[in-house]
Protein backbone atom coordinates (compact mmCIF):
# COMPACT_ATOMS: atom_id res chain seq x y z
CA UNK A 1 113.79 -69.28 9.86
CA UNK A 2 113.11 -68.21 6.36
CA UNK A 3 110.60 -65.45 6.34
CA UNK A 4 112.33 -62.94 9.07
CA UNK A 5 111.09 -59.66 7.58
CA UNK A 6 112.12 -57.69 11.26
CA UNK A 7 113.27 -54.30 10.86
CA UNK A 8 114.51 -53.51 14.27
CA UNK A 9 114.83 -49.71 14.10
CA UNK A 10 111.19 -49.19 12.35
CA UNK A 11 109.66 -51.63 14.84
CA UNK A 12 111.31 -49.76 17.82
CA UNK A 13 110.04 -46.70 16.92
CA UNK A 14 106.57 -48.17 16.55
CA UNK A 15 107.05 -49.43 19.84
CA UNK A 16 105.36 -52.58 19.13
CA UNK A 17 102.03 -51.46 18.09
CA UNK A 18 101.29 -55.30 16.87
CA UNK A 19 102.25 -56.73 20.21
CA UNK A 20 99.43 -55.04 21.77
CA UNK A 21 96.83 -56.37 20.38
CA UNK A 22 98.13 -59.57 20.71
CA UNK A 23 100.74 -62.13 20.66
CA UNK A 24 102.10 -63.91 17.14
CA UNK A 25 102.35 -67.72 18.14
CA UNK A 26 104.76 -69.91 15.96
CA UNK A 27 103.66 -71.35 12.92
CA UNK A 28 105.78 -74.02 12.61
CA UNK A 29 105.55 -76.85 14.68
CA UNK A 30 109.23 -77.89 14.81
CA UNK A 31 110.96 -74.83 15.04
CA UNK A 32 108.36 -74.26 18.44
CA UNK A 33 110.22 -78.10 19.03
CA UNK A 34 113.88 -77.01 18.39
CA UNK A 35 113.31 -73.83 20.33
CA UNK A 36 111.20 -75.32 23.54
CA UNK A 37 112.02 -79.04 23.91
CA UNK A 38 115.75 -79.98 21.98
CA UNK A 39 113.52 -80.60 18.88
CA UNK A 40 111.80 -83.58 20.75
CA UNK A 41 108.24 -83.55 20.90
CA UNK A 42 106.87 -83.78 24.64
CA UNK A 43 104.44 -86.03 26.24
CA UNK A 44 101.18 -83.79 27.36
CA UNK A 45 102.49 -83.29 30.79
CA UNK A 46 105.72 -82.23 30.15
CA UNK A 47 103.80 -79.93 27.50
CA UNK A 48 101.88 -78.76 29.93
CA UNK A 49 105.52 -77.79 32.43
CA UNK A 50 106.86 -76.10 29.14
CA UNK A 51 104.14 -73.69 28.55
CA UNK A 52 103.31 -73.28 32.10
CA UNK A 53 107.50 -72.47 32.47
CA UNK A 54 107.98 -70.70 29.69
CA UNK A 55 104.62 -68.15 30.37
CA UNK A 56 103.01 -69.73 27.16
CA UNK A 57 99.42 -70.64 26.18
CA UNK A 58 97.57 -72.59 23.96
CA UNK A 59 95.45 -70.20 21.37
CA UNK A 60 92.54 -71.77 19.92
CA UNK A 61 92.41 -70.65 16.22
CA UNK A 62 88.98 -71.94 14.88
CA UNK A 63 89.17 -74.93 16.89
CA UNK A 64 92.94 -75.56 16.62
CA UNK A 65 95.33 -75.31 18.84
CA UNK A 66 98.27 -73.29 18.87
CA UNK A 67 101.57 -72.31 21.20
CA UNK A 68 101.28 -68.88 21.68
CA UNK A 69 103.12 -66.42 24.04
CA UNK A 70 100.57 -65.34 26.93
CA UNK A 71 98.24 -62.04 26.86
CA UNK A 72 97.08 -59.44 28.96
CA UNK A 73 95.08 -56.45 28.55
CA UNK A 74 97.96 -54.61 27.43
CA UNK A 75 98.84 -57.34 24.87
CA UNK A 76 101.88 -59.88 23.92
CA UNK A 77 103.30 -60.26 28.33
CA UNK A 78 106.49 -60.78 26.67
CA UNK A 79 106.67 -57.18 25.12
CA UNK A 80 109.08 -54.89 27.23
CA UNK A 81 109.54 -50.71 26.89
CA UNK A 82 113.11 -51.87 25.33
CA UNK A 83 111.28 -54.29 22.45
CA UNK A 84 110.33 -58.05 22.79
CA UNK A 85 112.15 -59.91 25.65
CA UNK A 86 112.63 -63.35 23.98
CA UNK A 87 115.60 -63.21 21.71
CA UNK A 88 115.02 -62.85 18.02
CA UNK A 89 116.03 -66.94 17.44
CA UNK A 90 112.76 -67.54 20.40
CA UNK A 91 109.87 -65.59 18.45
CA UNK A 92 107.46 -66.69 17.16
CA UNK A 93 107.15 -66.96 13.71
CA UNK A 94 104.15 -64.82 12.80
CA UNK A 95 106.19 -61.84 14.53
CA UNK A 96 109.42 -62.56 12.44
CA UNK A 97 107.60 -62.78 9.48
CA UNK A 98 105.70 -59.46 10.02
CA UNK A 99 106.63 -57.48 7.03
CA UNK A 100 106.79 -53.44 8.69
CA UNK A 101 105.66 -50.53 6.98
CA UNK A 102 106.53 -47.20 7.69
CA UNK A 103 102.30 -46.36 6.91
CA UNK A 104 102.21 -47.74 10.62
CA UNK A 105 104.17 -45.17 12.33
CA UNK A 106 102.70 -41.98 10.41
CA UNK A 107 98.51 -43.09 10.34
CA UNK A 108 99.12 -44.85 14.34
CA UNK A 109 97.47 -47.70 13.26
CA UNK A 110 98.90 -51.07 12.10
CA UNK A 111 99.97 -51.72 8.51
CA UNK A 112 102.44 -54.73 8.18
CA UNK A 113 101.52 -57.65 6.05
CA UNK A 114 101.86 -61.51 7.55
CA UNK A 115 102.58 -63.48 4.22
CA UNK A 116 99.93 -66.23 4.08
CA UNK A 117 102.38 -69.10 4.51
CA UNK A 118 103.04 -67.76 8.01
CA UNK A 119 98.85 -66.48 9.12
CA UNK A 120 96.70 -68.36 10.81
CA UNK A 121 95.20 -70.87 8.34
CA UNK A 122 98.88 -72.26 7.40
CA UNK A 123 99.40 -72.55 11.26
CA UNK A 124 95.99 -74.11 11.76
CA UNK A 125 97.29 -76.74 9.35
CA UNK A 126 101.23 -77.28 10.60
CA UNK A 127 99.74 -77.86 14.00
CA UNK A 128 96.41 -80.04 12.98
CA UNK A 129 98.69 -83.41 13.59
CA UNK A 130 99.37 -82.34 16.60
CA UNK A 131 95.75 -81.81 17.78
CA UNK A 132 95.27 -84.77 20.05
CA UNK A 133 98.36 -84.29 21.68
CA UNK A 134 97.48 -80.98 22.56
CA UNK A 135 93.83 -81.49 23.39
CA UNK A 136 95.30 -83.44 26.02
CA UNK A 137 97.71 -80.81 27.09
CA UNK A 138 94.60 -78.59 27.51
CA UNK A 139 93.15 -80.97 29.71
CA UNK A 140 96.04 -80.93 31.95
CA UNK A 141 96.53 -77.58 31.96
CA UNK A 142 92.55 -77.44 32.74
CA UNK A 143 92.90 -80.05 35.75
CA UNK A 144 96.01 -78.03 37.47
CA UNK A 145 94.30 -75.15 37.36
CA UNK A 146 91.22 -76.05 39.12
CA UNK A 147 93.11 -78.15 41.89
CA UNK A 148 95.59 -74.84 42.29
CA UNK A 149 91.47 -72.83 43.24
């Protein structure tokens, strides 16, 4: 992916600061493809397997949808005391493209940049072809969920 901006040692001394508020999702619709599904894109229920497999979620960025990793109070699920547990090639795109500063470590608060071509309104448009496909997925995701309560 063009973009990667990770400094590992910075970012493991921050201890992942932007992870917990929450989760970067990937930007790009194929790379999400080539990573999740052999670069084929899936039918809604074996979407709906994939995330459900893979402990992802849909995010709903002003009413698009998005593959995002899964949240908790604490922030990204997938972030570990060690550093994020998928492998740098699996991340989403939004957290490779993170540019660290060293201002976040020293004022405790968060002061990397996301380049534009990788924040939310360029991901709202990569994935806005992909809307009905995942509206559906939502529904499915919607219906096993209620027959599981």
């Amino acid at each position: 992916m063009d973009g990667i901006h990770l400094d590992e040692q910075l970012c493991r001394q921050c201890r992942g600061r932007c992870c917990q508020g929450h989760s970067g999702l990937w930007s790009d619709p194929q790379r999400f493809f080539g990573i999740f599904s052999a670069e084929k894109i899936p039918s809604s229920a074996q979407f709906v397997r994939l995330l459900d497999r893979f402990g992802l979620c849909l995010r709903d960025l002003s009413g698009v949808l998005i593959p995002a990793p899964t949240a908790d109070d604490l922030g990204c699920r997938f972030r570990r005391e060690t550093g994020c547990s998928f492998t740098i090639a699996e991340r989403p795109c939004q957290c490779l493209a993170l540019i660290p500063q060293l201002e976040t470590l020293l004022a405790e608060q968060i002061h990397c940049r996301l380049p534009a071509e990788f924040g939310s309104g360029s991901a709202r448009e990569n994935w806005r072809p992909f809307q009905p496909l995942l509206k559906q997925v939502q529904r499915g995701m919607s219906a096993s969920f209620s027959s599981i309560t």
